[in-house]
C-alpha atoms as a PDB file:
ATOM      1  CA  UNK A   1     -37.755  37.612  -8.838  1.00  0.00           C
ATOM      2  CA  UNK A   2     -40.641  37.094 -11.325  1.00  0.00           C
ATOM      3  CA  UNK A   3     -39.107  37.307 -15.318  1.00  0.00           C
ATOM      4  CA  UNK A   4     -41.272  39.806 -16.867  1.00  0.00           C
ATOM      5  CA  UNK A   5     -44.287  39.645 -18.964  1.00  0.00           C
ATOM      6  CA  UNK A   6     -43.015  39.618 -23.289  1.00  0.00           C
ATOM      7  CA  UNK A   7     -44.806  38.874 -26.068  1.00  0.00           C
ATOM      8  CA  UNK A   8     -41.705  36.820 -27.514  1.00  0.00           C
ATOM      9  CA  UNK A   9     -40.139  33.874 -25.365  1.00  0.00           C
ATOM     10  CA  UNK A  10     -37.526  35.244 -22.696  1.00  0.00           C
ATOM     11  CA  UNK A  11     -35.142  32.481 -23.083  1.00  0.00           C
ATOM     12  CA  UNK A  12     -34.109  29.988 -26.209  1.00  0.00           C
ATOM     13  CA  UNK A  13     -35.351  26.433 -25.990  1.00  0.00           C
ATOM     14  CA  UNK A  14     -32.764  24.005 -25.217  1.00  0.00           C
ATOM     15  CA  UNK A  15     -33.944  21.558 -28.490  1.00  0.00           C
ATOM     16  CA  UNK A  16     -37.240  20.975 -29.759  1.00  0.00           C
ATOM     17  CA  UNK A  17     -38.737  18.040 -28.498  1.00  0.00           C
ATOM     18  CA  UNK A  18     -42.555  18.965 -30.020  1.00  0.00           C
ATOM     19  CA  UNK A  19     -44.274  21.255 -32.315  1.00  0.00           C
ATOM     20  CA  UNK A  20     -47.317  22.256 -32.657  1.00  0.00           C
ATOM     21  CA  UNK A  21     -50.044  24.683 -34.827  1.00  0.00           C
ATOM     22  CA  UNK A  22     -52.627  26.523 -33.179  1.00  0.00           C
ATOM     23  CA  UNK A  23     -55.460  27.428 -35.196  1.00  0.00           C
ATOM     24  CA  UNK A  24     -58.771  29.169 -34.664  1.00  0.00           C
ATOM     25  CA  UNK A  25     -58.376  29.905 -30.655  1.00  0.00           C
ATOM     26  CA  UNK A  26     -61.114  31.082 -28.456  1.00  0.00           C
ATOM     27  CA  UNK A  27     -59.692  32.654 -25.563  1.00  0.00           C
ATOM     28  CA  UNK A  28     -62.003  33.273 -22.070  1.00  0.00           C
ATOM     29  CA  UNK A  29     -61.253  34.510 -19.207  1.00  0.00           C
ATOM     30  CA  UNK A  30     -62.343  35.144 -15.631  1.00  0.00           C
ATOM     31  CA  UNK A  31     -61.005  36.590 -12.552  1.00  0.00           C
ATOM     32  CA  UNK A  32     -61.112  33.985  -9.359  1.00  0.00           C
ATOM     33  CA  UNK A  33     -59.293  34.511  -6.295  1.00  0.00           C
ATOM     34  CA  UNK A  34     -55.711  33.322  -5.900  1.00  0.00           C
ATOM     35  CA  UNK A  35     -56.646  31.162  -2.618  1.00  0.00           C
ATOM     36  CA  UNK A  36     -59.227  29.359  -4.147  1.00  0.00           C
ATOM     37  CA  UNK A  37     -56.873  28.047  -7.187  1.00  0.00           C
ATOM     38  CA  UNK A  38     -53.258  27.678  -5.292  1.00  0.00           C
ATOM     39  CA  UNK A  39     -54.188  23.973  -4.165  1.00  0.00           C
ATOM     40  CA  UNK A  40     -55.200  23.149  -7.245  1.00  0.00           C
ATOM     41  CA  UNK A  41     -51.370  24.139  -8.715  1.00  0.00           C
ATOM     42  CA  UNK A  42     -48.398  21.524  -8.908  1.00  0.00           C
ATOM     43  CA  UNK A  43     -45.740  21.885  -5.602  1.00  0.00           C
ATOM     44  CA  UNK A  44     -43.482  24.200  -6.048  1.00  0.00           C
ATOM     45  CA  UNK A  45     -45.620  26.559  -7.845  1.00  0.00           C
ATOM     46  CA  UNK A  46     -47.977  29.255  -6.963  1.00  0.00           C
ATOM     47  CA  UNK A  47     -51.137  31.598  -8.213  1.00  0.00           C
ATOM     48  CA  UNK A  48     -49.288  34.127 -11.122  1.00  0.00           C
ATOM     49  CA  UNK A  49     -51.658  37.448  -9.889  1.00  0.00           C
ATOM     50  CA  UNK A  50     -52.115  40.711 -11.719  1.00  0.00           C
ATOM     51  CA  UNK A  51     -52.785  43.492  -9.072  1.00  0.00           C
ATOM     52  CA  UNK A  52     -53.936  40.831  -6.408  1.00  0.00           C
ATOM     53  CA  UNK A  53     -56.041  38.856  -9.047  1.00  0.00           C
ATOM     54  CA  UNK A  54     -55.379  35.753 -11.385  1.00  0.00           C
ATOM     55  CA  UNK A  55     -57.296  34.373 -13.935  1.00  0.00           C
ATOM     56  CA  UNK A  56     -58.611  30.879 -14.867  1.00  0.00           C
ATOM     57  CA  UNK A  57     -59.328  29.871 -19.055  1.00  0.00           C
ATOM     58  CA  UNK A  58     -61.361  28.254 -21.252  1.00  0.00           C
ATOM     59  CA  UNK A  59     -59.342  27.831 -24.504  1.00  0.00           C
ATOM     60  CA  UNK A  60     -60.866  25.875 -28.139  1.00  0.00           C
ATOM     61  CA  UNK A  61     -59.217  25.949 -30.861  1.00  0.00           C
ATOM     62  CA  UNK A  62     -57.777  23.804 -33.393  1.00  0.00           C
ATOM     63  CA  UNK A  63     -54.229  21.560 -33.123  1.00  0.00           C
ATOM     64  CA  UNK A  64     -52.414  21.616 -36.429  1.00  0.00           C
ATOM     65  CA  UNK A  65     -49.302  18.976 -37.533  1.00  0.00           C
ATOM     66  CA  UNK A  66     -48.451  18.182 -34.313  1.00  0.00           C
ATOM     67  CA  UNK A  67     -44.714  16.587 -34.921  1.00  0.00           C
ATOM     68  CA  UNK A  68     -41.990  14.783 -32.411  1.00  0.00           C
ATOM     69  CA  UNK A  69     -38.609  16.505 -32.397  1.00  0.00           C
ATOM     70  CA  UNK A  70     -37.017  17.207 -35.833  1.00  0.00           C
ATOM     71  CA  UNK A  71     -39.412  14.804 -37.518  1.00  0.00           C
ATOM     72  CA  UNK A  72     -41.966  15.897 -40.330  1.00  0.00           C
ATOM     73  CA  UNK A  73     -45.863  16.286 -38.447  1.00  0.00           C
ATOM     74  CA  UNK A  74     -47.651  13.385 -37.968  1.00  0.00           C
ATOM     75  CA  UNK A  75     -50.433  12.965 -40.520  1.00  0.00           C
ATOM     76  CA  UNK A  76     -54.236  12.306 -38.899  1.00  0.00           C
ATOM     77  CA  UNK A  77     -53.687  12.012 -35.853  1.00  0.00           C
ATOM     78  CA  UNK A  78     -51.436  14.917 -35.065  1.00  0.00           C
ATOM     79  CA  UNK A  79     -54.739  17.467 -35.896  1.00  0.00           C
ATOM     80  CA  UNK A  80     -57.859  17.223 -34.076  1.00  0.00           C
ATOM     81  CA  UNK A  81     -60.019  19.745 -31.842  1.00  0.00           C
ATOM     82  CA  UNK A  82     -59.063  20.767 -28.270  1.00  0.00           C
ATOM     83  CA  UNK A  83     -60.493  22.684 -25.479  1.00  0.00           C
ATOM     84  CA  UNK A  84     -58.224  22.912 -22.285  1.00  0.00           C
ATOM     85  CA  UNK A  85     -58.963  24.920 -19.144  1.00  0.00           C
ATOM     86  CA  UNK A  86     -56.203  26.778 -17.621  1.00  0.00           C
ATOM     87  CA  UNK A  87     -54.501  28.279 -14.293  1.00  0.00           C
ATOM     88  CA  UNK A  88     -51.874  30.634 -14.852  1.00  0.00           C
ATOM     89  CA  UNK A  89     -48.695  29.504 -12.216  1.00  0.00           C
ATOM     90  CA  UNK A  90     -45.195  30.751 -11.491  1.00  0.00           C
ATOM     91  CA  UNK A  91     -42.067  29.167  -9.803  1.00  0.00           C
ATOM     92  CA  UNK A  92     -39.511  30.053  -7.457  1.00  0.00           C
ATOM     93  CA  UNK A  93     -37.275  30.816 -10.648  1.00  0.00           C
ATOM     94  CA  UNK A  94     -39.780  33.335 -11.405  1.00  0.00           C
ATOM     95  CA  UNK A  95     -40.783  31.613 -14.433  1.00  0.00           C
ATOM     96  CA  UNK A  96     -44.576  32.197 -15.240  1.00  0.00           C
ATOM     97  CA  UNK A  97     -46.664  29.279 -16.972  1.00  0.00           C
ATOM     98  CA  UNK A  98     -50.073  27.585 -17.369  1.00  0.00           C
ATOM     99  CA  UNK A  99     -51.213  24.605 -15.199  1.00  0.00           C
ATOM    100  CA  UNK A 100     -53.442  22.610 -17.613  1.00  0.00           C
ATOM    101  CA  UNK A 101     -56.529  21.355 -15.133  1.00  0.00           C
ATOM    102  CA  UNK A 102     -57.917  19.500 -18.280  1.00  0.00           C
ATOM    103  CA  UNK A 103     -57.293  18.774 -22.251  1.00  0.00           C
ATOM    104  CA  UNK A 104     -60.307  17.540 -24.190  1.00  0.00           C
ATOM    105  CA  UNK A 105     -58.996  16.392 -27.321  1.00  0.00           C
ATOM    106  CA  UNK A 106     -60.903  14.572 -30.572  1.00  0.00           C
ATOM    107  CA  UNK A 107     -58.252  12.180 -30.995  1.00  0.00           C
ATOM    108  CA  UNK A 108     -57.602   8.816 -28.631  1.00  0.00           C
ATOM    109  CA  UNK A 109     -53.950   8.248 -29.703  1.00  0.00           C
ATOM    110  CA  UNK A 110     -53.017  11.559 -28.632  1.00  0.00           C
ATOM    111  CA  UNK A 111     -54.992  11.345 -25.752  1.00  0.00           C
ATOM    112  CA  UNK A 112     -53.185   8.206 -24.049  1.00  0.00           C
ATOM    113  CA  UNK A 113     -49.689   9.330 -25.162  1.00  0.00           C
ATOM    114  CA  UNK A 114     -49.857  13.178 -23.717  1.00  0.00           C
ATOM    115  CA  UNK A 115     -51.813  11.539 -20.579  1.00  0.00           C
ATOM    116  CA  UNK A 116     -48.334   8.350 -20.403  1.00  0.00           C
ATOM    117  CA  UNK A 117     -45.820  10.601 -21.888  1.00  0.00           C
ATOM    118  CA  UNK A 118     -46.561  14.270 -20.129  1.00  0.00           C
ATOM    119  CA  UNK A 119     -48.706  13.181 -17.239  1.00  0.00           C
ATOM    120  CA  UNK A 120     -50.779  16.016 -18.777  1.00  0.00           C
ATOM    121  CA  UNK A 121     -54.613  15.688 -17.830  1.00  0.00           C
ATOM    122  CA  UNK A 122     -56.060  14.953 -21.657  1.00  0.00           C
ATOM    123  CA  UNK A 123     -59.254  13.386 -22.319  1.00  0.00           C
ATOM    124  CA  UNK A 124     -60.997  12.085 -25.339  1.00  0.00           C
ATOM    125  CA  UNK A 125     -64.148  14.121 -26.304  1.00  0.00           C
ATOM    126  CA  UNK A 126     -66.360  14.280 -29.477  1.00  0.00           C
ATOM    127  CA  UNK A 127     -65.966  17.610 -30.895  1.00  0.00           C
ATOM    128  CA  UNK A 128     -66.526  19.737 -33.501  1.00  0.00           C
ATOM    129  CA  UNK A 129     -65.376  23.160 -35.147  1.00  0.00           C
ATOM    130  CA  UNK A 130     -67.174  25.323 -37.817  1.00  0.00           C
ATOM    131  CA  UNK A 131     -67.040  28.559 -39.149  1.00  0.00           C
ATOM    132  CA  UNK A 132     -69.342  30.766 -40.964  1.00  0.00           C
ATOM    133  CA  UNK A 133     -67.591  33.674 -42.179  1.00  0.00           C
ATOM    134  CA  UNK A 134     -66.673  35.878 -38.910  1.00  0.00           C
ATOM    135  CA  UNK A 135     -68.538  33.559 -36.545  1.00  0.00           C
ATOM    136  CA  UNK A 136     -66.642  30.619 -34.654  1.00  0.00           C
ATOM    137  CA  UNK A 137     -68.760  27.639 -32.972  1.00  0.00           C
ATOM    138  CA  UNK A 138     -66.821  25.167 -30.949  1.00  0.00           C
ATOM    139  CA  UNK A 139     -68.793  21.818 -29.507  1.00  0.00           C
ATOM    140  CA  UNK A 140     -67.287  19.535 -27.112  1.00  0.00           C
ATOM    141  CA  UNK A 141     -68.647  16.344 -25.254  1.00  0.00           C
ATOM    142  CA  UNK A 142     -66.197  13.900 -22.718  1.00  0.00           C
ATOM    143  CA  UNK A 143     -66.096  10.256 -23.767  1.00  0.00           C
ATOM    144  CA  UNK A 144     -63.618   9.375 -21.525  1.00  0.00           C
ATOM    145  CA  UNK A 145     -62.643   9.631 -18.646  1.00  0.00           C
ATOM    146  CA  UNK A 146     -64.843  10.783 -16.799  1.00  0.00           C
ATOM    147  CA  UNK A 147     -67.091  12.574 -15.832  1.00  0.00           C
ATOM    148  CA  UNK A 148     -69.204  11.506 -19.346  1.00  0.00           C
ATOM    149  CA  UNK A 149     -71.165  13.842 -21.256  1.00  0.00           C
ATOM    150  CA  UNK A 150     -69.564  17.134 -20.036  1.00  0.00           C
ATOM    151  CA  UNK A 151     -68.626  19.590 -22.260  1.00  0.00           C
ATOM    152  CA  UNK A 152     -70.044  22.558 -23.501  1.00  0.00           C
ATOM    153  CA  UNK A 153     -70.428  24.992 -26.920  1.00  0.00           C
ATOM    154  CA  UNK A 154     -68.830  28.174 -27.101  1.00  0.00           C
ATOM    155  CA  UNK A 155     -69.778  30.326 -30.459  1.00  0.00           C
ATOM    156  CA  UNK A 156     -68.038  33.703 -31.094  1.00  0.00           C
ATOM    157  CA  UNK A 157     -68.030  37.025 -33.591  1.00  0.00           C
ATOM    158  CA  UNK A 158     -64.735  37.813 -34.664  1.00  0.00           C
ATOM    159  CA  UNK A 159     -63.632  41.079 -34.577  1.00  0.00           C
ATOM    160  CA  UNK A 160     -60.653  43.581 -35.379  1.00  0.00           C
ATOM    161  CA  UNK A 161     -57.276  43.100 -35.222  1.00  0.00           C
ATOM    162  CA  UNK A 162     -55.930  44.348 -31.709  1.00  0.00           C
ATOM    163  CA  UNK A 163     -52.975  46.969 -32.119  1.00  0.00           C
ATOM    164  CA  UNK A 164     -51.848  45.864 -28.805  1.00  0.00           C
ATOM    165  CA  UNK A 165     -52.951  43.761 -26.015  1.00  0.00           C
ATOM    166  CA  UNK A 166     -53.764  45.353 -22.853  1.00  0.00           C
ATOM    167  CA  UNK A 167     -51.810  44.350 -19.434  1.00  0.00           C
ATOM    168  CA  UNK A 168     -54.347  42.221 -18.741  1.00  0.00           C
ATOM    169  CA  UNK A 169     -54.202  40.479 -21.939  1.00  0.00           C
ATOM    170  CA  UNK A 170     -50.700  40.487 -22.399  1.00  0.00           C
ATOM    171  CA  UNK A 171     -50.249  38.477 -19.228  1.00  0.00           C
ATOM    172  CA  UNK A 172     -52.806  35.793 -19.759  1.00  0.00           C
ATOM    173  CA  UNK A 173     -51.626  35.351 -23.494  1.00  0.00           C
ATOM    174  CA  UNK A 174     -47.657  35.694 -22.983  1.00  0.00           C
ATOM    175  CA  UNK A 175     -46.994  32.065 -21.544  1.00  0.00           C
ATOM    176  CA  UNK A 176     -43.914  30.892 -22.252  1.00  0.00           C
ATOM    177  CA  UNK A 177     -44.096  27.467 -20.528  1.00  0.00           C
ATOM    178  CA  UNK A 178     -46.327  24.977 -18.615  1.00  0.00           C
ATOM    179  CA  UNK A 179     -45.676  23.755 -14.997  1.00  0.00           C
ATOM    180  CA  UNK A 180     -47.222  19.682 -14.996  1.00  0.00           C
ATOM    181  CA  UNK A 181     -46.478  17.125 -11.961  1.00  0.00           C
ATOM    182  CA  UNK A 182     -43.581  14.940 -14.286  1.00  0.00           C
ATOM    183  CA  UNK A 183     -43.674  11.625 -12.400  1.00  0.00           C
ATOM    184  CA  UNK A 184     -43.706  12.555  -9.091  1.00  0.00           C
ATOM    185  CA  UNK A 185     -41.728  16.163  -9.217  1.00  0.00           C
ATOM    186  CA  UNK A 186     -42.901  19.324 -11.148  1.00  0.00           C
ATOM    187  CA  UNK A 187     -41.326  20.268 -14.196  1.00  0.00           C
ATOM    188  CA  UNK A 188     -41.084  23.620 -16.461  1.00  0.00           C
ATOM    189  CA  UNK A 189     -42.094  22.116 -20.474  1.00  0.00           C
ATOM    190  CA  UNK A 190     -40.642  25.708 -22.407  1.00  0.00           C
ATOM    191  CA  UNK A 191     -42.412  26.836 -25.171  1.00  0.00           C
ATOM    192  CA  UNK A 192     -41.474  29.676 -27.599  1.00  0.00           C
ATOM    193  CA  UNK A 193     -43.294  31.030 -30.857  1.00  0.00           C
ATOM    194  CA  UNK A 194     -43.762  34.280 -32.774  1.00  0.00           C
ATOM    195  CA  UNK A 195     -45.872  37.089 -31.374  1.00  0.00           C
ATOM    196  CA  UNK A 196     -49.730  36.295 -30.896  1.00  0.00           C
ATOM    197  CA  UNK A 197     -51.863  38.543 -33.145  1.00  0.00           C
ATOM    198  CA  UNK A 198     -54.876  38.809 -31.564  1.00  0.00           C
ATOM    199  CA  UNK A 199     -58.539  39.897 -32.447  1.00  0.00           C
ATOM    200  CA  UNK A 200     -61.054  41.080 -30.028  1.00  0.00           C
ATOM    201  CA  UNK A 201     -64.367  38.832 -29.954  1.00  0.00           C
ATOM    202  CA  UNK A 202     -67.831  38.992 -28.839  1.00  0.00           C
ATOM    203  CA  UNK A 203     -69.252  36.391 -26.995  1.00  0.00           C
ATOM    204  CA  UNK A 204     -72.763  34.809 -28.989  1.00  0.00           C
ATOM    205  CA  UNK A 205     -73.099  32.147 -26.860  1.00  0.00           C
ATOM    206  CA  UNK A 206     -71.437  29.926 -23.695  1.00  0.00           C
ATOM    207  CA  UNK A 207     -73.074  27.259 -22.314  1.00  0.00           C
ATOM    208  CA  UNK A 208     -70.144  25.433 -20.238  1.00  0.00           C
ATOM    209  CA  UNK A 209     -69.320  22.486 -17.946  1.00  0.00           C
ATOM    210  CA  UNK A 210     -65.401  22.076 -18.245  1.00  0.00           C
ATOM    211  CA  UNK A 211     -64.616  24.989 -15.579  1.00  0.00           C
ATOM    212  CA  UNK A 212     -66.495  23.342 -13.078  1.00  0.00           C
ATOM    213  CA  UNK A 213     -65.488  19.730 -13.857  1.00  0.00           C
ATOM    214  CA  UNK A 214     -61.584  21.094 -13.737  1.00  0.00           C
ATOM    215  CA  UNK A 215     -62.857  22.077 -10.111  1.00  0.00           C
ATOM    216  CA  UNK A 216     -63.676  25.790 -10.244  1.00  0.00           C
ATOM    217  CA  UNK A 217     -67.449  25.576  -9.881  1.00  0.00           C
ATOM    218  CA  UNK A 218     -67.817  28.747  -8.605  1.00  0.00           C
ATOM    219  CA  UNK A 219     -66.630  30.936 -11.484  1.00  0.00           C
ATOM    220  CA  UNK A 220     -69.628  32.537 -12.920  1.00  0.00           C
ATOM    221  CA  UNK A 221     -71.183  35.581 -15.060  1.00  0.00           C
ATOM    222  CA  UNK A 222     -69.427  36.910 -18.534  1.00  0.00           C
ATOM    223  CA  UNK A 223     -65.835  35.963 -19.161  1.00  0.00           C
ATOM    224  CA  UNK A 224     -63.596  39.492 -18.849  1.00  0.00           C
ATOM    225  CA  UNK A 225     -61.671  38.854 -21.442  1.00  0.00           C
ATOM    226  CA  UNK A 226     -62.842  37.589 -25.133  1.00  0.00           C
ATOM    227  CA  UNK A 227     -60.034  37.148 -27.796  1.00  0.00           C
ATOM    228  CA  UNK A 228     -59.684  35.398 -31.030  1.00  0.00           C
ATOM    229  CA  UNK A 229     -56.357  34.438 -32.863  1.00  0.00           C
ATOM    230  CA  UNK A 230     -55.785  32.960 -36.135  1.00  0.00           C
ATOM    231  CA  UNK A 231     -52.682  31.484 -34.651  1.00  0.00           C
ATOM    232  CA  UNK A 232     -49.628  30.366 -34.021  1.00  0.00           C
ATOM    233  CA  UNK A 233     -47.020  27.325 -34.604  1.00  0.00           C
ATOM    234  CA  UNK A 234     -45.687  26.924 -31.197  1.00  0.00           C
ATOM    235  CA  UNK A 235     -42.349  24.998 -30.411  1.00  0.00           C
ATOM    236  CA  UNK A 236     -41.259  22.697 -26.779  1.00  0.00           C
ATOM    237  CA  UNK A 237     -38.213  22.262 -25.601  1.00  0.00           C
ATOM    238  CA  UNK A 238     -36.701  19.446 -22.798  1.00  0.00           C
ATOM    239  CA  UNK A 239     -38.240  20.269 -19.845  1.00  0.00           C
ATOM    240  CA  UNK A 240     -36.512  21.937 -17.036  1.00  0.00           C
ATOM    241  CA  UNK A 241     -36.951  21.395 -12.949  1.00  0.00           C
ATOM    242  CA  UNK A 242     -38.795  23.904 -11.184  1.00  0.00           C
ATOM    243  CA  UNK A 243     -37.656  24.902  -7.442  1.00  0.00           C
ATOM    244  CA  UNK A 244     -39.645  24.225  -4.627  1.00  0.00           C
ATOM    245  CA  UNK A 245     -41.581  26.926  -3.233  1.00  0.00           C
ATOM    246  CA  UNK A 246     -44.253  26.967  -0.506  1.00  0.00           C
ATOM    247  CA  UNK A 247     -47.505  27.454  -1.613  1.00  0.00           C
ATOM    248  CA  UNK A 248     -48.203  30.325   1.234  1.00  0.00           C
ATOM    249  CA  UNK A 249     -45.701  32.230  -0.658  1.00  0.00           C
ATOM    250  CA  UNK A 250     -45.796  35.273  -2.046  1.00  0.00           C
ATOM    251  CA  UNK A 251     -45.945  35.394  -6.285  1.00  0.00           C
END
């Protein structure tokens, strides 16, 4: 059975292993087609849908004190820019997460631990965030690894403060863990923080390679979701095994 979709965490963390602030997020979204994204997803995990449909995101923002376990955040090096791209996954457990298809991230040190540590998919990228009063402009470009030079720029208008999310936005933003191939098995990293609060955006400009380089070249047209957030401070905990599941299987 899948766990439901809450805006707080549905189960405590067993320790903190890493925190984290999220600042100034971006988050788009498009529809794509469950079959075209379930071999992109770990084993043992499968396409989380929303009335037959999931969702793939493009997500900038800004990482904040980024600390190890009950130690104090790490000065420099824990804050830098980041734009991931995203699949949205659940287990035979029924837990839902996000598959990570790439991290671009301003900082090496960072880059080589999450890539060693996490087997996550992070690479290093010049990039740049600035804001002008209710506009956002985000600026990425890959240095490594490849392939070199893509990126994009992603500029937004900040608007109101949502009352609520909708269902759609409730179940692409309420994400309380990430499934990521852990050397050679896939493993639940839980997650827990307080409630999003969430602005509605307007797209002012996209111009975008990452989706396509995380291999989803055929998503296309507006985003169907635009949201801004000033943020949250987000908390890991030891990861847990996820069960095996066939990848025909239903979500």
């Amino acid at each position: 059975m899948v766990e439901p979709v809450t805006r707080l965490a549905p189960r405590p963390l067993r320790g903190t292993i890493l925190a984290q602030g999220w600042r100034d997020l971006t988050m788009l979204h498009w529809p794509v087609d469950p079959a075209a994204v379930a071999p992109l997803l770990p084993r043992g995990t499968v396409p989380d849908t929303l009335d037959g449909v999931t969702y793939v995101g493009l997500v900038p923002f800004r990482m904040v004190g980024v600390s190890l376990g009950p130690w104090p955040p790490v000065p420099y090096l824990g804050t830098f820019a980041e734009t991931n791209v995203r699949l949205y996954s659940v287990d035979a457990a029924g837990r839902r997460g996000v598959v990570f298809r790439s991290l671009e991230a301003a900082r090496l040190v960072p880059v080589l631990a999450a890539r060693w540590v996490f087997r996550l998919p992070y690479m290093w990228a010049a990039m740049r965030i600035r804001r002008d009063g209710d506009t956002v402009a985000y600026e990425t470009r890959r240095r490594w690894p490849g392939p070199v030079g893509v990126g994009g720029r992603v500029v937004v208008r900040i608007g109101d403060r949502m009352a609520g999310p909708s269902p759609v936005e409730e179940f692409l933003t309420a994400r309380w863990g990430l499934h990521v191939d852990w050397h050679g098995r896939t493993a639940y990293l839980p997650n827990a923080h307080e409630e999003w609060p969430l602005h509605r955006a307007e797209l002012v400009e996209l111009s975008d390679g990452l989706v396509a380089a995380a291999g989803l070249p055929g998503v296309a047209g507006p985003p169907v979701s635009v949201l801004w957030s000033p943020g949250v401070r987000a908390r890991f905990g030891r990861p847990l095994g996820a069960a095996a599941r066939r990848v025909g299987d239903a979500a």
